[in-house]
PDB file of N, CA and C in Angstrom:
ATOM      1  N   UNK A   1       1.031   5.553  24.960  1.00  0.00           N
ATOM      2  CA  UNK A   1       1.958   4.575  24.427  1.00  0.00           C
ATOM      3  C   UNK A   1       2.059   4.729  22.919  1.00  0.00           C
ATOM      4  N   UNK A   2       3.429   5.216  22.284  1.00  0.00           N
ATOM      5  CA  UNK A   2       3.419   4.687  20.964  1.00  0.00           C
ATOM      6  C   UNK A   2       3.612   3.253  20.646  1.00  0.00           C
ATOM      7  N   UNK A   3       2.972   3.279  19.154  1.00  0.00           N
ATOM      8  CA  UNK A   3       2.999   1.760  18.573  1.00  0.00           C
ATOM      9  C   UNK A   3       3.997   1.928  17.249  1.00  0.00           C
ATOM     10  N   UNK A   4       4.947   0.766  17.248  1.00  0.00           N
ATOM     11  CA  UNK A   4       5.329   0.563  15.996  1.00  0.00           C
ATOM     12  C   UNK A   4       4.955  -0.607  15.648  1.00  0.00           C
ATOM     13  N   UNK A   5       4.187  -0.537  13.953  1.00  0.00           N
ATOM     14  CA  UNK A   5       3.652  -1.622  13.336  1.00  0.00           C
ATOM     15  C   UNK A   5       5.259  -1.781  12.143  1.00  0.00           C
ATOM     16  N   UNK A   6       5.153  -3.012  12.561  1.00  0.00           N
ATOM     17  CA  UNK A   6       6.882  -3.669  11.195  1.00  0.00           C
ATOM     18  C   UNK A   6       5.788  -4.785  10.698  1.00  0.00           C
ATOM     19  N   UNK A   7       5.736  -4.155   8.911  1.00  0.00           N
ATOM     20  CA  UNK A   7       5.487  -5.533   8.180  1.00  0.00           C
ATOM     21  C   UNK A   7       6.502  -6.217   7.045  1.00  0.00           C
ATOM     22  N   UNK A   8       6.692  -7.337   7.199  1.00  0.00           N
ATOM     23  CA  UNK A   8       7.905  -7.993   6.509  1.00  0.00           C
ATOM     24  C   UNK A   8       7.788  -8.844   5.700  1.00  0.00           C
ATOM     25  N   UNK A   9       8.421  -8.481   4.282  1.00  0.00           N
ATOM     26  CA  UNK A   9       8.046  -9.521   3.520  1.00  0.00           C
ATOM     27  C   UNK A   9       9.311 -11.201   3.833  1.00  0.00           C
ATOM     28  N   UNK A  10       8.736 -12.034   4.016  1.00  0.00           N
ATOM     29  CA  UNK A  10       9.739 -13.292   4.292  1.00  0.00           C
ATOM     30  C   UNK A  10      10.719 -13.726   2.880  1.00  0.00           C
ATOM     31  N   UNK A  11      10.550 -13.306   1.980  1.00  0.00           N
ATOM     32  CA  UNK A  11      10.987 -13.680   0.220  1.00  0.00           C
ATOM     33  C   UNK A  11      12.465 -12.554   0.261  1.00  0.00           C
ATOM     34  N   UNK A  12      11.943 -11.425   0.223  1.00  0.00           N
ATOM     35  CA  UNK A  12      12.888 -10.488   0.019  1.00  0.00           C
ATOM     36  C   UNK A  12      13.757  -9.627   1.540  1.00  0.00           C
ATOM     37  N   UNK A  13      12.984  -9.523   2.571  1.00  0.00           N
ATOM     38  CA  UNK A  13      13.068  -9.056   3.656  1.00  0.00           C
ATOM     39  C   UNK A  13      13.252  -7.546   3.623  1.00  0.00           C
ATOM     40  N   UNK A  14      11.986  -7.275   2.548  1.00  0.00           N
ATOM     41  CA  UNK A  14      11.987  -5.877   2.881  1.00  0.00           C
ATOM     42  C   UNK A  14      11.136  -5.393   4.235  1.00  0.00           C
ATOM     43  N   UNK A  15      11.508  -3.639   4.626  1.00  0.00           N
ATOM     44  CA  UNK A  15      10.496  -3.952   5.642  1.00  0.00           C
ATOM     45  C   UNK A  15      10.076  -2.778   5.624  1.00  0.00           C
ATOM     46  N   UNK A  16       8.611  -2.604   5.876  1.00  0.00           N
ATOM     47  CA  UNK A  16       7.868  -1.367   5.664  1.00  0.00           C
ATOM     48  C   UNK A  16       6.972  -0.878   6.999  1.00  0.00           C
ATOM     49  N   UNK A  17       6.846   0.227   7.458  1.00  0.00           N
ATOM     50  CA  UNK A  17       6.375   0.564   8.993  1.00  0.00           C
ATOM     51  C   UNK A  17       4.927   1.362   8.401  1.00  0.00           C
ATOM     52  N   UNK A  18       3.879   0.895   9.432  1.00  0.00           N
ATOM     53  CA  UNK A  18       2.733   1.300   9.374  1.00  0.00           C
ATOM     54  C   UNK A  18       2.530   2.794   9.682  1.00  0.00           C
ATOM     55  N   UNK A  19       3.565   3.486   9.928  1.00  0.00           N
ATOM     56  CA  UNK A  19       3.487   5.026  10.338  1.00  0.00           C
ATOM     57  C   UNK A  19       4.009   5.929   8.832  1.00  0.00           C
ATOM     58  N   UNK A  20       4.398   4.987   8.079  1.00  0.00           N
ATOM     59  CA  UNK A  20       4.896   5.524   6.706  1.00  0.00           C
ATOM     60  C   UNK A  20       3.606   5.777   5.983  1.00  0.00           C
ATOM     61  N   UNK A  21       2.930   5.196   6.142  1.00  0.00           N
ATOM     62  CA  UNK A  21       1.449   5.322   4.577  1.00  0.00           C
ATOM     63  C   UNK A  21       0.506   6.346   5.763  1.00  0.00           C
ATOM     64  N   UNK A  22       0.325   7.827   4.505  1.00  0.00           N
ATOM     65  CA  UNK A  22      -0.580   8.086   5.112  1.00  0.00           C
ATOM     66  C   UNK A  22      -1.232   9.297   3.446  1.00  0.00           C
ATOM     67  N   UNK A  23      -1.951  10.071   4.053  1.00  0.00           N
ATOM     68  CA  UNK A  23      -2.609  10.507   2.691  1.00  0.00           C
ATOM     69  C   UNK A  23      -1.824  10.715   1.516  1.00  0.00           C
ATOM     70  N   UNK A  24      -0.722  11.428   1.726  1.00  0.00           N
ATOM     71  CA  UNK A  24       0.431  11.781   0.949  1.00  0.00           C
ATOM     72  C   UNK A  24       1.381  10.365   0.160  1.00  0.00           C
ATOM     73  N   UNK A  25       1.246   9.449   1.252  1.00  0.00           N
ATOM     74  CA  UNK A  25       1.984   8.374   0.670  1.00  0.00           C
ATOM     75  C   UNK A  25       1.277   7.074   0.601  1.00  0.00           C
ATOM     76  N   UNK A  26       0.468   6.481  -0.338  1.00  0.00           N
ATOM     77  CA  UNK A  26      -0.797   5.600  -0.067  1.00  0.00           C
ATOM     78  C   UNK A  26      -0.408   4.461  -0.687  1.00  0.00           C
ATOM     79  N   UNK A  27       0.814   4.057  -1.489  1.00  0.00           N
ATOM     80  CA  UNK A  27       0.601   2.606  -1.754  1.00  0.00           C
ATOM     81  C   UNK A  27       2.343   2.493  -2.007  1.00  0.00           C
ATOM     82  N   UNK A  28       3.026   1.133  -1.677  1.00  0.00           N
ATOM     83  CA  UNK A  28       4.433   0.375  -1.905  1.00  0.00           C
ATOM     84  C   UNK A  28       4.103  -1.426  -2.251  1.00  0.00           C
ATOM     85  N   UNK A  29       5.149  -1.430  -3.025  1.00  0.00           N
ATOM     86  CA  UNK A  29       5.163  -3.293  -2.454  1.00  0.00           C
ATOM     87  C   UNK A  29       7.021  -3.486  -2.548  1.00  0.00           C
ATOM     88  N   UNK A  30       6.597  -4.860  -2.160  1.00  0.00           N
ATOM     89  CA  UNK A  30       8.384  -5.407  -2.167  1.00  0.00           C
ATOM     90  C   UNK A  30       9.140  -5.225  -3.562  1.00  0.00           C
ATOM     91  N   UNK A  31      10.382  -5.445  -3.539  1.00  0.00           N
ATOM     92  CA  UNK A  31      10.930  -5.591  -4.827  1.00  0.00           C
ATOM     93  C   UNK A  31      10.772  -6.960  -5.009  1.00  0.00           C
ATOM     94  N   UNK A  32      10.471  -8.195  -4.466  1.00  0.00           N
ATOM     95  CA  UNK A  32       9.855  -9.319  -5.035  1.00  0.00           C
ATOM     96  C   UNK A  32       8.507  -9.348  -6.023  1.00  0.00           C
ATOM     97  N   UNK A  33       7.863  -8.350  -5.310  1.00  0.00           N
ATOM     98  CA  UNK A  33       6.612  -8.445  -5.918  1.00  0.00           C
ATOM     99  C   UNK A  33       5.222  -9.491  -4.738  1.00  0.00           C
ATOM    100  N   UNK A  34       6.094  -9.609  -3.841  1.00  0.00           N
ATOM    101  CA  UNK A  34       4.886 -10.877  -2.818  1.00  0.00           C
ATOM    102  C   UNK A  34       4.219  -9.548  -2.442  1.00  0.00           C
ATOM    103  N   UNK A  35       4.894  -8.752  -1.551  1.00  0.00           N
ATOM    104  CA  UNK A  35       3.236  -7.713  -0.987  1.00  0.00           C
ATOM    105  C   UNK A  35       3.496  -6.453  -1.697  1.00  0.00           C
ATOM    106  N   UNK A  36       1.963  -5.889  -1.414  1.00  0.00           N
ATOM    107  CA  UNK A  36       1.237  -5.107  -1.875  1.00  0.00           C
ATOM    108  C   UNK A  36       0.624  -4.407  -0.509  1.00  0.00           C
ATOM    109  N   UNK A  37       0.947  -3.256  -0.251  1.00  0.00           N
ATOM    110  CA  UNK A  37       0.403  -2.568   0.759  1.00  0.00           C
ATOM    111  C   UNK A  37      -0.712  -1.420  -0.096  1.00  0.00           C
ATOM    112  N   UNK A  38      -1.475  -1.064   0.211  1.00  0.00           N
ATOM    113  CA  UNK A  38      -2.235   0.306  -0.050  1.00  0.00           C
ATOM    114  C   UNK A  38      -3.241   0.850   1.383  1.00  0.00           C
ATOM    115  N   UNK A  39      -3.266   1.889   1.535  1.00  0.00           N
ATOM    116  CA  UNK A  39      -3.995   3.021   2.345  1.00  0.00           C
ATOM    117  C   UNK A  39      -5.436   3.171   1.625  1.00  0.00           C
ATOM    118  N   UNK A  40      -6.443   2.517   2.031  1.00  0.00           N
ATOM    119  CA  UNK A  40      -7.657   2.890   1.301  1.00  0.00           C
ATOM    120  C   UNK A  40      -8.484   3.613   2.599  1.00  0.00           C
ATOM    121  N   UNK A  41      -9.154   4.485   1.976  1.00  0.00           N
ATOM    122  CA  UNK A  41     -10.095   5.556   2.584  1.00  0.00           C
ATOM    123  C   UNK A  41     -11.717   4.544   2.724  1.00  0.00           C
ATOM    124  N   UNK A  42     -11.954   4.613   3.860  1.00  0.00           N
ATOM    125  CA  UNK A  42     -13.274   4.501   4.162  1.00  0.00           C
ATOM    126  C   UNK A  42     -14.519   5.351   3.907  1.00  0.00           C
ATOM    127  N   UNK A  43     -15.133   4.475   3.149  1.00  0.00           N
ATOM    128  CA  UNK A  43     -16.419   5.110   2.589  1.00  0.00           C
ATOM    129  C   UNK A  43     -17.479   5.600   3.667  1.00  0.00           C
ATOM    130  N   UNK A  44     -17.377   5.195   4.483  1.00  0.00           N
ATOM    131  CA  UNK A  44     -18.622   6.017   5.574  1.00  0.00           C
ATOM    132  C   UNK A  44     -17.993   6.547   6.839  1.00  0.00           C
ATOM    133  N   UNK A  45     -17.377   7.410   7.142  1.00  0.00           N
ATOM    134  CA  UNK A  45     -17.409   7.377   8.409  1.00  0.00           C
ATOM    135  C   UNK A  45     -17.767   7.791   9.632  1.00  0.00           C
ATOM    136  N   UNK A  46     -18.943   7.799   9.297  1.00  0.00           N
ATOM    137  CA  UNK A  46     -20.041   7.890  10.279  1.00  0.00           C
ATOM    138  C   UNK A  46     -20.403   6.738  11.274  1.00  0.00           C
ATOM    139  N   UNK A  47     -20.237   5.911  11.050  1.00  0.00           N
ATOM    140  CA  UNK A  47     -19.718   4.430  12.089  1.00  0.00           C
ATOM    141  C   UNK A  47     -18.357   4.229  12.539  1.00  0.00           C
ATOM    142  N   UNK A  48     -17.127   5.061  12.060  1.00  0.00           N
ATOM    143  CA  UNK A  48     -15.912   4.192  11.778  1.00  0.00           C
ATOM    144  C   UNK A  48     -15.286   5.570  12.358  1.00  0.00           C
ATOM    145  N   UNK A  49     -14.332   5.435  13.624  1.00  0.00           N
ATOM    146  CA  UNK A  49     -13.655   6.999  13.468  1.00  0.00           C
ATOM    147  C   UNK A  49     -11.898   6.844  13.185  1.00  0.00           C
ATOM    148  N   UNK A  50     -11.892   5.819  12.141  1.00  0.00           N
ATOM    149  CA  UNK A  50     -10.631   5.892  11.313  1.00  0.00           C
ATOM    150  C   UNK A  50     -10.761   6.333  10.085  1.00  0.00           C
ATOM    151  N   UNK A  51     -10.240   7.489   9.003  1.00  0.00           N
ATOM    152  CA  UNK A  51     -10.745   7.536   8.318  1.00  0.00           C
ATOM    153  C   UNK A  51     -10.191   6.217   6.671  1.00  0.00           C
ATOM    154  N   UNK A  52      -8.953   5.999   7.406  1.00  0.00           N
ATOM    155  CA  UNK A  52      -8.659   5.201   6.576  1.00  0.00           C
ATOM    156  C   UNK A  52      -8.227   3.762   7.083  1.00  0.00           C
ATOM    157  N   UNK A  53      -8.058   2.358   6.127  1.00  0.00           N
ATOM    158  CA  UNK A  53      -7.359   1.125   6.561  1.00  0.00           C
ATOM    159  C   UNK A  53      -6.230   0.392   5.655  1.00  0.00           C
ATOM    160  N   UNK A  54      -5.370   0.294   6.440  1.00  0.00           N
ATOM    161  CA  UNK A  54      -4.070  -0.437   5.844  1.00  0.00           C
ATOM    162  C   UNK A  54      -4.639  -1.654   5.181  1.00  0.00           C
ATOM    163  N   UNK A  55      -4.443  -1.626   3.946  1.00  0.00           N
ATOM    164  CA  UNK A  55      -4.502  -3.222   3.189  1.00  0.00           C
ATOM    165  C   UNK A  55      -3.261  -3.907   2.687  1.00  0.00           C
ATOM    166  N   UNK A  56      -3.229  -5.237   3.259  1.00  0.00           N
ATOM    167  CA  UNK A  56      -1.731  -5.956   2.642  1.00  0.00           C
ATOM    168  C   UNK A  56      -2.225  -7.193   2.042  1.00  0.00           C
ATOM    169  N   UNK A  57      -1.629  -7.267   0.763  1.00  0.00           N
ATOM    170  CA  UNK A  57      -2.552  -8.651   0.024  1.00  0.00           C
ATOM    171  C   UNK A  57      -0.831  -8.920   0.135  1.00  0.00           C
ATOM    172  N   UNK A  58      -0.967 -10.236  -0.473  1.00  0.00           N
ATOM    173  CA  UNK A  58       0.847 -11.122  -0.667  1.00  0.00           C
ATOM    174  C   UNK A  58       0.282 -12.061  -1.918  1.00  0.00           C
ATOM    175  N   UNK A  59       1.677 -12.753  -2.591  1.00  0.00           N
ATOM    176  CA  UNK A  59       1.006 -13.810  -3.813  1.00  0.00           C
ATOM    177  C   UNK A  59       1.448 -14.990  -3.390  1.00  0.00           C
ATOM    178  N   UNK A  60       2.740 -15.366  -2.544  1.00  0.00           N
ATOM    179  CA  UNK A  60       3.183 -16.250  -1.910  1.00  0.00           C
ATOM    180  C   UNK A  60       3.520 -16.629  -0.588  1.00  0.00           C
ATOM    181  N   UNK A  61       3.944 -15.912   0.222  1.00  0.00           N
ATOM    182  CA  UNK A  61       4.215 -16.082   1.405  1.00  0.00           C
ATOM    183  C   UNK A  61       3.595 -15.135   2.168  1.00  0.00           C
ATOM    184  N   UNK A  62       2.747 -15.246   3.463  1.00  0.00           N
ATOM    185  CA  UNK A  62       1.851 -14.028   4.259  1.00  0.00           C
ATOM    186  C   UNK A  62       2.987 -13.048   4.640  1.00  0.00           C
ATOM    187  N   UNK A  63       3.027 -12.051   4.962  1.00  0.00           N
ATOM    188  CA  UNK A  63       3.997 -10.989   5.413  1.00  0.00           C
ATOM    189  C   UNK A  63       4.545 -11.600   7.146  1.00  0.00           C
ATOM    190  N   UNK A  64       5.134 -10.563   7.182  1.00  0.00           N
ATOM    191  CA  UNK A  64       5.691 -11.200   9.022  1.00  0.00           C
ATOM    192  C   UNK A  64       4.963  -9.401   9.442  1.00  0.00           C
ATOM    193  N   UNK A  65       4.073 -10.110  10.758  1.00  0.00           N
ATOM    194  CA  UNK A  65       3.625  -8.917  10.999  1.00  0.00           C
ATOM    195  C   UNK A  65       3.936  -8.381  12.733  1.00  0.00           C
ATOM    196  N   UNK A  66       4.697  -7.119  12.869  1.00  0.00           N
ATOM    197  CA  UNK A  66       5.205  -7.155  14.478  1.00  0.00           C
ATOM    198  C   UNK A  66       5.038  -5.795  15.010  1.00  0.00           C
ATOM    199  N   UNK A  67       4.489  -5.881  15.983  1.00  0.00           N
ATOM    200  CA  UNK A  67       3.776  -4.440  17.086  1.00  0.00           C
ATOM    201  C   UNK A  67       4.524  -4.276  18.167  1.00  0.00           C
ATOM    202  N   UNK A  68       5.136  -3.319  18.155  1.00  0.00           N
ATOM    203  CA  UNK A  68       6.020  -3.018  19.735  1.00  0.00           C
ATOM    204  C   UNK A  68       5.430  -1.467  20.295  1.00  0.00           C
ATOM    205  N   UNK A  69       5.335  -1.695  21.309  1.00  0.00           N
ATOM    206  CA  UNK A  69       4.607  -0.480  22.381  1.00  0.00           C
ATOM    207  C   UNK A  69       5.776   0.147  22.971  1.00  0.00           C
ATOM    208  N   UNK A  70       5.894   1.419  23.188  1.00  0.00           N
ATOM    209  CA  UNK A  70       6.749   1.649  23.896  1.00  0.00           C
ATOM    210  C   UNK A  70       6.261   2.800  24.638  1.00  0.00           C
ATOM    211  N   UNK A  71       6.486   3.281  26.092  1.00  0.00           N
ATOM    212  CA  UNK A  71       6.125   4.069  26.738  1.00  0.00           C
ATOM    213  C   UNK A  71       6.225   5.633  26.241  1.00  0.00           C
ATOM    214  N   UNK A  72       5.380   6.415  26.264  1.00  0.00           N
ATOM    215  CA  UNK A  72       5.599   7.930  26.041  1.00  0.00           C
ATOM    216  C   UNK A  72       6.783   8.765  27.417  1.00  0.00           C
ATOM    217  N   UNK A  73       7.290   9.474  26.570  1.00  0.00           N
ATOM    218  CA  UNK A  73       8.320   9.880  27.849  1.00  0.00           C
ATOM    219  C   UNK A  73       7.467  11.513  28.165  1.00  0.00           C
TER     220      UNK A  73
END
């Protein structure tokens, strides 16, 4: 099953997909300025077999956050 992750800022309605940030492309925010996405690398991963985690901070309103599955063909 693929996943699409949509995160949305509610202020500006920008919208940014969790398949976009990856080593090459590691940090955006809105043109409001509410979120702040960055790609930070995990320091051990010897417990963890992701090597990295999506971080979203906001200053006013939480993001809108939405996951759709869709079958592999």
């Amino acid at each position: 099953m693929a996943e699409e992750t949509k995160i949305t800022c509610p202020l500006c309605e920008r919208t940014f997909f969790y398949h976009d940030f990856h080593e090459g492309f590691v940090a955006d925010s809105c043109q409001c300025g509410n979120l702040q996405i960055m790609l930070r690398e995990n320091p051990d991963n010897r417990f963890n077999r992701y090597k990295h985690t999506l971080a979203i901070t906001f200053n006013k309103e939480h993001p809108q956050i939405t996951s759709k599955y869709e079958k592999d063909k």
